[in-house]
N, C-alpha and C. Protein backbone atom coordinates (compact mmCIF):
# COMPACT_ATOMS: atom_id res chain seq x y z
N UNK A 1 -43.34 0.72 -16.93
CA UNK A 1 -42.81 -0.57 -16.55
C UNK A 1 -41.40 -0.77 -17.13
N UNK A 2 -41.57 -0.12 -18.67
CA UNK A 2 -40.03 -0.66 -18.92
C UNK A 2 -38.88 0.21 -18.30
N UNK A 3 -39.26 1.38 -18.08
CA UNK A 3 -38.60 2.21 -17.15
C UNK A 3 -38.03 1.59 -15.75
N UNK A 4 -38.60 0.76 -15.50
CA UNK A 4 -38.52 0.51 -13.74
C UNK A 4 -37.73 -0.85 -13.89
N UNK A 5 -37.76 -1.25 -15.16
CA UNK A 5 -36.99 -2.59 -15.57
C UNK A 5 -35.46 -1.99 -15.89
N UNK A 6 -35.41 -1.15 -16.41
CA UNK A 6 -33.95 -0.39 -16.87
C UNK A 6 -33.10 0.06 -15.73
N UNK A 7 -33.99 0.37 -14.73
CA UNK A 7 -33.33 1.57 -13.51
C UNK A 7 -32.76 0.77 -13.39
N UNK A 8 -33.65 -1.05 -13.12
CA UNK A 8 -33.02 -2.16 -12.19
C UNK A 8 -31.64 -2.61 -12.63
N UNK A 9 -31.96 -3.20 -14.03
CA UNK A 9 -30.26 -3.28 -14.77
C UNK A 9 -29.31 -2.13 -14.36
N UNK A 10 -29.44 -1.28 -14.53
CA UNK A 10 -28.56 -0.15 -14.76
C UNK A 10 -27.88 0.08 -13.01
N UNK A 11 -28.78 -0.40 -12.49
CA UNK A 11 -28.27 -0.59 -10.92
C UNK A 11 -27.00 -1.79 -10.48
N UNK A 12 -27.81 -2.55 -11.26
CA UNK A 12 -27.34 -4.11 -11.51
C UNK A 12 -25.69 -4.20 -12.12
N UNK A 13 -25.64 -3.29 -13.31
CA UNK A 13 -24.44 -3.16 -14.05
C UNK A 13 -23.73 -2.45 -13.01
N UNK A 14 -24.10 -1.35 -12.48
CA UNK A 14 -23.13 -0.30 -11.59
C UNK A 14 -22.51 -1.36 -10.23
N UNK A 15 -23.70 -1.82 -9.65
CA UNK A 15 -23.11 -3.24 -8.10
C UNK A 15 -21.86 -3.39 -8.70
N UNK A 16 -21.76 -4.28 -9.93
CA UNK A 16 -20.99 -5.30 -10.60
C UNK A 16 -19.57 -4.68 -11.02
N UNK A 17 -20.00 -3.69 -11.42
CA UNK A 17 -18.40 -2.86 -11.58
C UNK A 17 -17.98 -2.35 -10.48
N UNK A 18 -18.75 -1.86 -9.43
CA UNK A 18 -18.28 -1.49 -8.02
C UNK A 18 -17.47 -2.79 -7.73
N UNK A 19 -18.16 -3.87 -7.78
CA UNK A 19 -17.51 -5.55 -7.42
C UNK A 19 -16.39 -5.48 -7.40
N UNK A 20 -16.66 -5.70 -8.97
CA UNK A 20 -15.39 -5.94 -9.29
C UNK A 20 -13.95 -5.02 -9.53
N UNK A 21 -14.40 -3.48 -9.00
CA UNK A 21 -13.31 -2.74 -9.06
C UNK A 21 -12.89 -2.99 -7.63
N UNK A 22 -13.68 -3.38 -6.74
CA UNK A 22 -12.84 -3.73 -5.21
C UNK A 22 -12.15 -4.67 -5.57
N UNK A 23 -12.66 -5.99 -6.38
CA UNK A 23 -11.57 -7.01 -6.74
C UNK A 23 -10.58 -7.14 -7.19
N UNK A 24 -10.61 -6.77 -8.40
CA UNK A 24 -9.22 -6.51 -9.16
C UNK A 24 -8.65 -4.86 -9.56
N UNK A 25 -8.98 -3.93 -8.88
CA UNK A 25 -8.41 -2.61 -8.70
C UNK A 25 -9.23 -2.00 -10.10
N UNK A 26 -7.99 -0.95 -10.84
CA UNK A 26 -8.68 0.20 -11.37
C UNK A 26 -7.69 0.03 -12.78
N UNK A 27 -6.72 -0.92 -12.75
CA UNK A 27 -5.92 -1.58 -14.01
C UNK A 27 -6.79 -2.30 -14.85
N UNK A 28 -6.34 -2.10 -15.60
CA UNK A 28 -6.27 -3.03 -17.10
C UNK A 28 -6.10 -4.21 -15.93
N UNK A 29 -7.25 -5.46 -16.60
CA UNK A 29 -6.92 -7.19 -16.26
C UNK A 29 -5.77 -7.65 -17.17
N UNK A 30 -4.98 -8.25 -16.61
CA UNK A 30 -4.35 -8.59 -17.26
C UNK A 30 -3.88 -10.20 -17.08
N UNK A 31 -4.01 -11.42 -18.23
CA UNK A 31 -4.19 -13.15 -17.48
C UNK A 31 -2.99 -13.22 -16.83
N UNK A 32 -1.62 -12.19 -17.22
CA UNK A 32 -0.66 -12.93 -16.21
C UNK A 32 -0.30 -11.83 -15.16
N UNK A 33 -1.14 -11.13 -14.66
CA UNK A 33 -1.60 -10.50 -13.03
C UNK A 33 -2.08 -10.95 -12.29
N UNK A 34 -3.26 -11.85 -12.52
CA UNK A 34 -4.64 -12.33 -11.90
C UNK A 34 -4.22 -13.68 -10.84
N UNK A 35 -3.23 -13.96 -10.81
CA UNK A 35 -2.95 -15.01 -10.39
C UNK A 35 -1.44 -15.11 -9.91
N UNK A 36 -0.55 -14.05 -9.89
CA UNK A 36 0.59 -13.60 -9.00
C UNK A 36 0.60 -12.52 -8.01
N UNK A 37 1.75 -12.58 -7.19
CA UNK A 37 0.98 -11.60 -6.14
C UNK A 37 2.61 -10.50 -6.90
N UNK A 38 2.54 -9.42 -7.18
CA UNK A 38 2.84 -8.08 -7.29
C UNK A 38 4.58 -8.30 -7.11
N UNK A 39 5.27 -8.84 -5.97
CA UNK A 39 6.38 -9.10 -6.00
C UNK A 39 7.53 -10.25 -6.33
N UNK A 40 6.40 -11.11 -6.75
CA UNK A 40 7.06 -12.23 -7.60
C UNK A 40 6.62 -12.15 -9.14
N UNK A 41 8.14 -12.56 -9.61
CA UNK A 41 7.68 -13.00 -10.74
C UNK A 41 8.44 -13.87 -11.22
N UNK A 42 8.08 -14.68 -12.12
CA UNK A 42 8.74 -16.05 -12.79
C UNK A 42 9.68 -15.55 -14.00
N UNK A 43 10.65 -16.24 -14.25
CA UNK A 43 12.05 -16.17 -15.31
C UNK A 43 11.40 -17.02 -15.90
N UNK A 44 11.49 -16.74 -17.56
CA UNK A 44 11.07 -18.01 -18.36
C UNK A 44 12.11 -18.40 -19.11
């Protein structure tokens, strides 16, 4: 049983990084990426 409980997580964890590597690519997150698009950027 606890076997068949682990596969499930371990399935569970893999979906989630598949997810989220379609989402935000194969970079480092980074907070001031996540929310500009690639050819703008702000002067501070």
């Amino acid at each position: 049983m606890f076997k068949k409980i682990k596969k499930s997580f371990e399935n569970f964890i893999k979906n989630l990084g598949n997810s989220n590597e379609s989402t935000f690519g194969n970079k480092a997150l980074d907070c001031c990426d996540l929310n500009r698009e690639k050819s703008s950027k702000k002067d501070k």
